[in-house]
Protein backbone atom coordinates (compact mmCIF):
# COMPACT_ATOMS: atom_id res chain seq x y z
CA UNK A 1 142.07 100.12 63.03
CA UNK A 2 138.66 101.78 62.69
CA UNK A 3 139.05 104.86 60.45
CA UNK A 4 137.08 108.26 60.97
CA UNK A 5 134.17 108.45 59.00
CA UNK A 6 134.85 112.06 57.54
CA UNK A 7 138.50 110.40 56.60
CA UNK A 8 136.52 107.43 54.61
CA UNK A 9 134.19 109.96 52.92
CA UNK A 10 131.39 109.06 54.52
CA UNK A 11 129.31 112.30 56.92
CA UNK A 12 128.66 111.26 60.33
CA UNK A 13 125.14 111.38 61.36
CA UNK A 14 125.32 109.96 64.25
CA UNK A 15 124.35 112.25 66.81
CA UNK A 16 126.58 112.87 70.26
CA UNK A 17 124.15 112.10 73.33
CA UNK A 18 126.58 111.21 75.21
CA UNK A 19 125.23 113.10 78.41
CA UNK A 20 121.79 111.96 77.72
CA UNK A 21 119.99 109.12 79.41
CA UNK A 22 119.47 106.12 77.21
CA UNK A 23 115.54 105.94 78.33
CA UNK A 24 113.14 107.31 76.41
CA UNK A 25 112.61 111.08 77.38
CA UNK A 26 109.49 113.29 77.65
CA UNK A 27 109.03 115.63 74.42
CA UNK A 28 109.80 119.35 74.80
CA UNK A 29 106.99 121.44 76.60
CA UNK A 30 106.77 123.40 73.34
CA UNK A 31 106.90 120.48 70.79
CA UNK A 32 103.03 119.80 71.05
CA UNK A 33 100.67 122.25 71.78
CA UNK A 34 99.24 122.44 75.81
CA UNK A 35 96.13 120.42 76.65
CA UNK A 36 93.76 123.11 78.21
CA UNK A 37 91.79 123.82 75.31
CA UNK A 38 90.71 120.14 75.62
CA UNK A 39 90.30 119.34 79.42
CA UNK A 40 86.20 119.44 80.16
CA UNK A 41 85.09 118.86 83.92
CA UNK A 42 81.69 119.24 84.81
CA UNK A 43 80.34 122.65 85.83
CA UNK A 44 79.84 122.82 89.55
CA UNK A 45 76.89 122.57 90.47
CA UNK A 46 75.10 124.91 92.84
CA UNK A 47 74.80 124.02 96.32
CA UNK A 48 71.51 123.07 97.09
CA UNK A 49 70.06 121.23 100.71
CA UNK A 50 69.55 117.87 99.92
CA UNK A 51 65.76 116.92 101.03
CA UNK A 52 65.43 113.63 101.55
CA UNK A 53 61.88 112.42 100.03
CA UNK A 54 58.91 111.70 102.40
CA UNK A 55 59.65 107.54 102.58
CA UNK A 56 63.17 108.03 103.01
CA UNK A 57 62.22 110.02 105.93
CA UNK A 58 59.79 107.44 107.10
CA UNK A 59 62.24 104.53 107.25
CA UNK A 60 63.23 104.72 110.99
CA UNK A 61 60.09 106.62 112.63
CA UNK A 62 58.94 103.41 114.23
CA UNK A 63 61.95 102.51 115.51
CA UNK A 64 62.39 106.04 116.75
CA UNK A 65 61.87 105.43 120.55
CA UNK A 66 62.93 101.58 120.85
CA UNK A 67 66.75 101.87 119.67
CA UNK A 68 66.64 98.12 121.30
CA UNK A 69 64.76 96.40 118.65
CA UNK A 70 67.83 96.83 116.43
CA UNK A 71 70.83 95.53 119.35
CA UNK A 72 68.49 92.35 120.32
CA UNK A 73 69.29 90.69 116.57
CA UNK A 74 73.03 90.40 117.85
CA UNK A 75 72.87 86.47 119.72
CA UNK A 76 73.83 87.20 123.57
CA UNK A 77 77.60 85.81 124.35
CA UNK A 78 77.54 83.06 127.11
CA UNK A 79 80.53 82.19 129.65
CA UNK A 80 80.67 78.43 127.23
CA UNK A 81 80.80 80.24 123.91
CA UNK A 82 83.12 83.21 125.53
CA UNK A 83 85.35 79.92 126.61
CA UNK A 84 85.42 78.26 123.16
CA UNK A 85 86.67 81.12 121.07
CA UNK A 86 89.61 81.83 123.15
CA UNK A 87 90.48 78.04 122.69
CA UNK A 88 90.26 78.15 119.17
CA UNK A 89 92.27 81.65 119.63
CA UNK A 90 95.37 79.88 121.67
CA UNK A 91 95.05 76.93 119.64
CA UNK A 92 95.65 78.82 116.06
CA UNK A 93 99.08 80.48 118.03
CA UNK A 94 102.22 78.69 118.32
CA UNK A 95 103.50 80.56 121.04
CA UNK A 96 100.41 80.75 122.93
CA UNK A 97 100.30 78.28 126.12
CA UNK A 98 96.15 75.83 126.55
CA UNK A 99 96.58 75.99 130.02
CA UNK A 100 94.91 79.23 130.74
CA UNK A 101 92.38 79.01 128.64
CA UNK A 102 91.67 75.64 129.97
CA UNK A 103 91.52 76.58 133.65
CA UNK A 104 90.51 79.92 133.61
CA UNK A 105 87.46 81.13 135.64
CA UNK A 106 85.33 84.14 134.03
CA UNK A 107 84.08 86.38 136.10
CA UNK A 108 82.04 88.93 133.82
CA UNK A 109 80.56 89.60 130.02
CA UNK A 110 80.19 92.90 129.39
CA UNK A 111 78.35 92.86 125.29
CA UNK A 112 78.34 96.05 123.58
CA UNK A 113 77.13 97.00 120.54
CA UNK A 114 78.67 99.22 117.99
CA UNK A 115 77.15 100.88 114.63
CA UNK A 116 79.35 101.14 111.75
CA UNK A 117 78.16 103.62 109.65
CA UNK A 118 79.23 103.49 105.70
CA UNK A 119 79.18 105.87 102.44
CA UNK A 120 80.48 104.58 99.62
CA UNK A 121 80.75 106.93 96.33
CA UNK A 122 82.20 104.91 93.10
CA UNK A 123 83.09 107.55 90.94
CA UNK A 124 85.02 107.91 87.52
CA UNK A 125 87.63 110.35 86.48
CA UNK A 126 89.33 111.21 82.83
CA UNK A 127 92.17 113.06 82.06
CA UNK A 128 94.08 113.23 79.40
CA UNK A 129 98.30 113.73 78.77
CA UNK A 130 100.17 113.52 75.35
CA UNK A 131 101.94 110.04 74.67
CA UNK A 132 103.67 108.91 72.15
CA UNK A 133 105.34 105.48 70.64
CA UNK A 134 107.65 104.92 67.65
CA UNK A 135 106.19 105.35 63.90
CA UNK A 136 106.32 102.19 62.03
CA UNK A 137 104.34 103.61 58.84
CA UNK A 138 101.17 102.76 60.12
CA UNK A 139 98.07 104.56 59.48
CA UNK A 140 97.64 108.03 61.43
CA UNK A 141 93.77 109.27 63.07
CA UNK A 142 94.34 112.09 63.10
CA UNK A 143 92.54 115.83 62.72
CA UNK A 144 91.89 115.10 58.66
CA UNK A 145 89.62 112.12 60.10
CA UNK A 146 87.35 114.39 62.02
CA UNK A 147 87.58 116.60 65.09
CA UNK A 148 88.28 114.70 68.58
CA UNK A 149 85.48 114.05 70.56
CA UNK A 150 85.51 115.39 74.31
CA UNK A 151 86.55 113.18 76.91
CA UNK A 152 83.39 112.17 78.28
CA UNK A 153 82.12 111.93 75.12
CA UNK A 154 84.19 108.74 74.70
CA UNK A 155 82.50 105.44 75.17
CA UNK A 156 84.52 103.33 77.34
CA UNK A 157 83.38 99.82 79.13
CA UNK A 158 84.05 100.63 83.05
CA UNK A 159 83.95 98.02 85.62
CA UNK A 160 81.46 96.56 87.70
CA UNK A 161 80.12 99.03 90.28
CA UNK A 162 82.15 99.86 93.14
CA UNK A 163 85.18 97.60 91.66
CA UNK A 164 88.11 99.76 91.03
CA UNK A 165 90.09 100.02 88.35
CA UNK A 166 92.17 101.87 85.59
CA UNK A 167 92.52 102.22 81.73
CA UNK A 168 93.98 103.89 79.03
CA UNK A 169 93.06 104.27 75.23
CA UNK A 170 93.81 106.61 72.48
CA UNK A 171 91.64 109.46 71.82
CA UNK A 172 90.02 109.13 68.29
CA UNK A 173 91.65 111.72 65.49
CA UNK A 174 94.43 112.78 67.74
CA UNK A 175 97.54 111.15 66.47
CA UNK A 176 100.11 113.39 64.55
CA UNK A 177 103.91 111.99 63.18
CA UNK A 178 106.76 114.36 64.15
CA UNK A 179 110.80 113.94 64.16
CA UNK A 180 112.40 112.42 67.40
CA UNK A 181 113.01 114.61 69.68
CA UNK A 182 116.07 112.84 71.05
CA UNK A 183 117.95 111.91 68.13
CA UNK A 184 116.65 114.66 65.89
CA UNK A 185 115.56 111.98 63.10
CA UNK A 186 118.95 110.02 62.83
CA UNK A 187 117.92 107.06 64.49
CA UNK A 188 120.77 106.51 66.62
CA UNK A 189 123.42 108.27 68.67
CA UNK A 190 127.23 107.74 69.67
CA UNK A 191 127.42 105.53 72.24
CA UNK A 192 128.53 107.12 75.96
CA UNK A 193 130.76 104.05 77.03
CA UNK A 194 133.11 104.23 73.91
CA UNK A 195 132.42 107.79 72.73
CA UNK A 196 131.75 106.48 69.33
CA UNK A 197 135.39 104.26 69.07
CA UNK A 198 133.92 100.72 69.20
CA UNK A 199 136.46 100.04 71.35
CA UNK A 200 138.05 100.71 75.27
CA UNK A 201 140.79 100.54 76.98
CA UNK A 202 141.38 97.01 78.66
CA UNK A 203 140.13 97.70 82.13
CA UNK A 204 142.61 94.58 83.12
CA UNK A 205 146.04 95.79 81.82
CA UNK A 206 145.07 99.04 81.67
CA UNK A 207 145.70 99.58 78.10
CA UNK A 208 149.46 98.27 78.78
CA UNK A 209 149.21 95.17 76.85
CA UNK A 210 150.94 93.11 79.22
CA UNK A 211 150.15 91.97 83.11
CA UNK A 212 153.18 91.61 85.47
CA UNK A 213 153.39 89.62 87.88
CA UNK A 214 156.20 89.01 90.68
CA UNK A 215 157.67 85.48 91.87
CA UNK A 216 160.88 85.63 93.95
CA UNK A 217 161.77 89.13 93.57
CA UNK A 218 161.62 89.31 90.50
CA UNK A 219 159.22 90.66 87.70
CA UNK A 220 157.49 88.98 84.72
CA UNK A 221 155.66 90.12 82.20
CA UNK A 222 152.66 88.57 80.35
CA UNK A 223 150.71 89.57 77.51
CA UNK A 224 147.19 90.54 78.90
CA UNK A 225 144.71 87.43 78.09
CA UNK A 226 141.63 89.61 78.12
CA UNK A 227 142.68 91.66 75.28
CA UNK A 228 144.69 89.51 73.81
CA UNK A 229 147.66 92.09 74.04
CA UNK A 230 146.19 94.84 72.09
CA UNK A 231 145.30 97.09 75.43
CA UNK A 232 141.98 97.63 73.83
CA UNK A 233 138.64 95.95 74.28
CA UNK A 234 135.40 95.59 72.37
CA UNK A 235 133.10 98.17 73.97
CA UNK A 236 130.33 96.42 75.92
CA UNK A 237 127.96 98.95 76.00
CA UNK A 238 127.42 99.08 72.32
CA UNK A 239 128.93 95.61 71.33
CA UNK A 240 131.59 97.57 69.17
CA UNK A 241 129.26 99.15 66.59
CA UNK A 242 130.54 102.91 68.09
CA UNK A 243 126.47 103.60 67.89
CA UNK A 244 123.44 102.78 69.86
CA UNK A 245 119.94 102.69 68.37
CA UNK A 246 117.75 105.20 70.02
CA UNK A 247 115.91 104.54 73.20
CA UNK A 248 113.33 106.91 72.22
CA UNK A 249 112.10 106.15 68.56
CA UNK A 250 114.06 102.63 68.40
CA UNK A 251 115.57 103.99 65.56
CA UNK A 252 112.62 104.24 63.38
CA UNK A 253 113.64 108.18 63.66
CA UNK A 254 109.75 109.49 63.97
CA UNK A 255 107.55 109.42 66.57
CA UNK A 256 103.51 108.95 66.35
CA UNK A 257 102.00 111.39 68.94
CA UNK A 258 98.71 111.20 70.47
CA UNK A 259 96.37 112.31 73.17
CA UNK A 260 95.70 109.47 75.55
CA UNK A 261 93.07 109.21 77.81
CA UNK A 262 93.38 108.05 81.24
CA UNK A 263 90.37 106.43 83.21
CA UNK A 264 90.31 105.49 86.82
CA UNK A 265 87.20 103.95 88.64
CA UNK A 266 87.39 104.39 92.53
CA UNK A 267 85.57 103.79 95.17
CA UNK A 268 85.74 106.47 97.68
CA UNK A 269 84.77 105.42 101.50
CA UNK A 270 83.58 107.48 104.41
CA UNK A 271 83.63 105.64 107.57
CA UNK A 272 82.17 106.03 111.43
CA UNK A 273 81.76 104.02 113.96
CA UNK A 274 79.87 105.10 117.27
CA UNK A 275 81.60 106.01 120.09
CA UNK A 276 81.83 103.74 123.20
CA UNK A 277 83.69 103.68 126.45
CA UNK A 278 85.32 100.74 125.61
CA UNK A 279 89.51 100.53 125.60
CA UNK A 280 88.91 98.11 121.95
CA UNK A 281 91.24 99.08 119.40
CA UNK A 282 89.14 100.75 116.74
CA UNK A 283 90.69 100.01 113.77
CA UNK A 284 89.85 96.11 114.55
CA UNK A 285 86.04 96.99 114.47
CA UNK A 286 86.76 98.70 110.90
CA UNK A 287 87.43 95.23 109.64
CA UNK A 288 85.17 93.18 111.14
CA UNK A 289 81.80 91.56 110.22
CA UNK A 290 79.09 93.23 111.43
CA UNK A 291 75.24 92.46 111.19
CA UNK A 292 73.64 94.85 108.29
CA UNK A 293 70.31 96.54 109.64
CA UNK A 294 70.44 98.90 106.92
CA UNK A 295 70.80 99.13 103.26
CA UNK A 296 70.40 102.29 101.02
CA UNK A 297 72.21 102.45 96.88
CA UNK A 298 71.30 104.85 93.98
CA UNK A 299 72.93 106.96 92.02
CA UNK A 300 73.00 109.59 94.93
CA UNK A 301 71.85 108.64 98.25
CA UNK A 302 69.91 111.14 101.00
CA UNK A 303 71.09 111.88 104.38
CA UNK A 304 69.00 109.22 107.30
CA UNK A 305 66.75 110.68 109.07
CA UNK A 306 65.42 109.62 112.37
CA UNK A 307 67.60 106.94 113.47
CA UNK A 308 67.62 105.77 117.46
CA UNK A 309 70.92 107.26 117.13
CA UNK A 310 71.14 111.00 116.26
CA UNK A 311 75.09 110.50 116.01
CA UNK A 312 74.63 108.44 112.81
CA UNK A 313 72.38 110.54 111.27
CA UNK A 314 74.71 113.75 112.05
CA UNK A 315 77.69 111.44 109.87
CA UNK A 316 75.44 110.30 107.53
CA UNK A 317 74.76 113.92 106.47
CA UNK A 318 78.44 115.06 106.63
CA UNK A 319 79.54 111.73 104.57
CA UNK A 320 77.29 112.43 102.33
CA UNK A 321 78.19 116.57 102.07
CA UNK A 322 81.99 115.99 101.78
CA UNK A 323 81.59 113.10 99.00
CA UNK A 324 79.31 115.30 96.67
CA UNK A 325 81.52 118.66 97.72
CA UNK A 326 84.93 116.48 96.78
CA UNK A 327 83.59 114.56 93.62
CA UNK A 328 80.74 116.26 92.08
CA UNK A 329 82.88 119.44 90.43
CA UNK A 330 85.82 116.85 88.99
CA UNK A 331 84.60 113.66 88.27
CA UNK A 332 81.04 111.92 87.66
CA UNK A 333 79.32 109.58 90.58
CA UNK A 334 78.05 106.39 89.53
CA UNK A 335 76.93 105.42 92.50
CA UNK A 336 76.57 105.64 96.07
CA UNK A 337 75.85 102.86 98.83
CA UNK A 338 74.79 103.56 102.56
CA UNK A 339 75.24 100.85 105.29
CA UNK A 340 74.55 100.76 108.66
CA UNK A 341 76.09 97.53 110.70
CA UNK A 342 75.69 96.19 114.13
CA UNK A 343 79.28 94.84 115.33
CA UNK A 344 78.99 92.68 118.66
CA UNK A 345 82.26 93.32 121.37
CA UNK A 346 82.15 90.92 124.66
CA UNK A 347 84.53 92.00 127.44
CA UNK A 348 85.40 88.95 129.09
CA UNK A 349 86.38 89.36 132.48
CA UNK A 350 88.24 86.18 133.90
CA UNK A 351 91.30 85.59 136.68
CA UNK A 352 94.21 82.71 136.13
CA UNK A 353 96.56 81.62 138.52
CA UNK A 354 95.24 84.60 141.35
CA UNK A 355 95.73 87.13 138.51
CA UNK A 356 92.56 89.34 136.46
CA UNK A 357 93.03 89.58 132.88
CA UNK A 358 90.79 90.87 129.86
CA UNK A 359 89.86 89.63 126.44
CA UNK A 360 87.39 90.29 123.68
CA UNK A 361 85.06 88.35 121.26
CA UNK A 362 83.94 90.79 118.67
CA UNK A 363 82.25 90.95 115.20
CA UNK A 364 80.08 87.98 113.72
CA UNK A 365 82.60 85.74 113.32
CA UNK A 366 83.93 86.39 116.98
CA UNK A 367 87.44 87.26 116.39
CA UNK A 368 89.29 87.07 119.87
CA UNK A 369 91.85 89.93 120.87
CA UNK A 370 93.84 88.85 123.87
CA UNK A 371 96.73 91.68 124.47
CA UNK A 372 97.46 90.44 127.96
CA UNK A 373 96.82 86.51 127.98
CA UNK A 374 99.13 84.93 130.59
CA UNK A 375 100.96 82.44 128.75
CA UNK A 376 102.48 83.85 126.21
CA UNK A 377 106.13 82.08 125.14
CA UNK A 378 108.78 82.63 122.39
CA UNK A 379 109.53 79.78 120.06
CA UNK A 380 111.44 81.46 117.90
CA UNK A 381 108.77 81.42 115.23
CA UNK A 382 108.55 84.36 112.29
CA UNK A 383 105.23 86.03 111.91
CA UNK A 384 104.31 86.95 108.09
C-alpha cells in the first residue's frame, strides 16, 4: 500500500502539473528581459539612382541595331533532328505508342527564341531569440566575461556564395542560470496518468478484481490475469514512481539561458522571360537550359543598358530596384549575379493518320513537350 508522504514524515515537493504538457515550454515573457535593446539592422540607406559606369554602359552598343547576332548562336532545328527527339521522347514513356512518331509527316518548324533574364541577390540575415538548455554545472559566459558583441559583429563562417543555408551559435557573454520555470526548481512533477498514486485502476476488470464470463447460461467468475486480482495496475505513464522527471530542465532543476543567434544565407531570385506569342507553358522555359550570352557578378550589380531588347533592360532595372529596396534596410548583400540566356522552342507542325497535331523541342538539351500526341494508352503504370 503506498503511504502519503506527509503521513511518513516526509514534505512533498513534487509539484502538481498535471494540466501541463510534458514538453518543454517557452519561459515567461517577463522571466528574461526583451531583446530590442540588442537587435541592430543596418540604417537604410538613402535612395539614390543607380548610374551604371561608362563600360557597363558600353557592353551592348554594338550589338544595338543587329539583335540577330545574339539568336544565330542557337543551332537551327531540322525536320531529322525534330524527328529524333520525339523518338527518344515516346521511347522514355511506357504508355506512349512508336508508331506515330515513326510514320509521322512534319509539315512545319517554327524556332523561336526566348531571353531569360536573371537577378540573383545572396544575402545574409541575423536575428537573435532567447534559448535555453538544462544546467549541468558547467561554466557560464556570461556579462562578468565582457559585454556581448552586436550581432554582426560576430564572426561566423557562411557558405559558399549563392549556396543557402542556416546556423545557429551562442552569442558570446550572454548566458545567465535561473530556476525552471516549469517545475519551479523541484526537478520533477506528479505524474498526470496516476495523479501521483503509482498505480491505476485495471483498465481490464475495471478495478473489480475478477472477469466474468458466461457459458450456458450461466456466470463465472475469474480473477482478472492482468492485475493479478488486485483491480489496480502499475501506472504506465510513470512506470509506478507517482513522479515524472521534468521535460523542461530534465530534472537538473536550473536552466542555463542564453541569447542565440540565428543565421540564414539565401539566395533571392528575380526572374523574366520575354514575351512571345507562343501557347508554350512558361514555367517549362523557367527550367530549362538556355545558352548564356551574358554574364554580370559583384557585390551589387548595375541595371543593362542598351540591349537589342529594351524589355530586358526595363526588368533588369526593376529586378535590380526591388532586390536592393527588399534587402538592403534588413539584411547585408553579398552578392549579386545577372544572366541573360537564349532558350531555343521549335513548333513542330506534323499530321498522323489524316489528323494535325503539335509538339515542341525546347532548351539546349531539347526537351520534347507533346500534350496532344496520338497514341497515348493506359497501362496501368504509377507516375512518381
Amino acid at each position: 500500500m503506498r503511504m502519503d508522504p506527509e503521513q511518513n514524515g516526509e514534505k512533498d515537493t513534487t509539484l502538481d502539473l498535471d494540466s501541463e504538457p510534458e514538453s518543454p515550454l517557452t519561459p515567461p515573457a517577463d522571466l528574461l528581459e526583451p531583446l530590442g535593446h540588442y537587435e541592430w539592422t543596418f540604417c537604410d540607406h538613402s535612395r539614390k539612382k543607380i548610374v551604371p559606369p561608362p563600360d557597363v554602359m558600353r557592353k551592348f552598343s554594338e550589338q544595338r541595331n543587329s539583335p540577330v547576332l545574339l539568336e544565330c548562336r542557337i543551332p537551327r532545328m531540322t525536320e531529322d533532328m525534330a524527328r529524333n527527339m520525339l523518338r527518344s521522347f515516346v521511347h522514355s514513356k511506357c504508355c506512349y505508342g512508336n508508331r506515330a512518331a515513326e510514320e509521322l509527316v512534319i509539315q512545319e518548324l517554327k524556332q523561336q527564341t526566348f531571353y531569360r533574364y536573371r537577378l540573383e541577390t545572396f544575402n545574409e540575415t541575423r536575428l537573435s531569440e532567447w534559448n535555453f538548455e538544462p544546467y549541468t554545472n558547467n561554466l557560464v559566459d556570461g556579462p562578468q566575461n565582457g559585454s556581448s558583441p552586436r550581432l554582426w559583429d560576430i564572426n561566423v563562417q557562411g557558405p559558399l556564395m549563392f549556396q543557402e543555408d542556416t546556423k545557429k551559435c551562442r552569442v558570446p557573454h550572454s548566458s545567465l542560470v535561473k530556476e525552471c520555470h516549469k517545475c519551479h526548481g523541484r526537478g520533477r512533477y506528479k505524474c498526470s496518468g496516476c495523479h501521483g498514486a503509482g498505480r491505476m485502476r485495471c483498465v481490464t476488470c475495471s478495478g473489480a478484481k475478477h472477469k466474468t464470463k458466461h457459458q450456458k447460461h450461466q456466470k463465472h467468475q475469474k480473477r482478472c490475469q492482468m492485475c493479478s486480482g488486485t483491480g489496480r495496475k502499475r501506472c504506465s505513464t510513470c512506470s509506478g514512481r507517482g513522479n515524472k522527471t521534468c521535460a523542461t530542465c530534465q530534472g537538473e532543476k536550473k536552466l542555463l539561458h542564453f541569447i542565440q543567434l540565428l543565421i540564414t544565407w539565401k539566395n533571392n531570385v528575380y526572374e523574366f522571360i520575354s514575351e512571345h506569342q507562343s501557347k508554350f507553358p512558361r514555367e517549362l522555359l523557367s527550367k530549362a537550359i538556355g545558352e548564356n550570352i551574358f554574364k554580370d557578378e559583384n557585390t551589387l550589380v548595375y541595371p543593362l543598358v542598351g540591349f537589342p531588347y529594351p524589355e530586358i533592360s526595363l526588368a533588369s532595372q526593376r529586378a535590380i530596384a526591388e532586390h536592393n529596396a527588399a534587402f538592403t534596410s534588413t539584411s547585408r548583400i553579398l552578392q549579386q549575379r545577372q544572366t541573360i540566356e537564349l532558350i531555343p522552342v521549335t513548333e513542330v507542325h506534323y499530321q498522323y493518320a489524316g489528323k494535325t497535331y503539335l509538339y515542341y523541342v525546347y532548351g539546349m538539351e531539347n526537351k520534347v513537350h507533346a500534350l496532344d500526341y496520338p497514341e497515348r494508352y493506359c497501362c496501368g503504370c504509377t507516375i512518381i
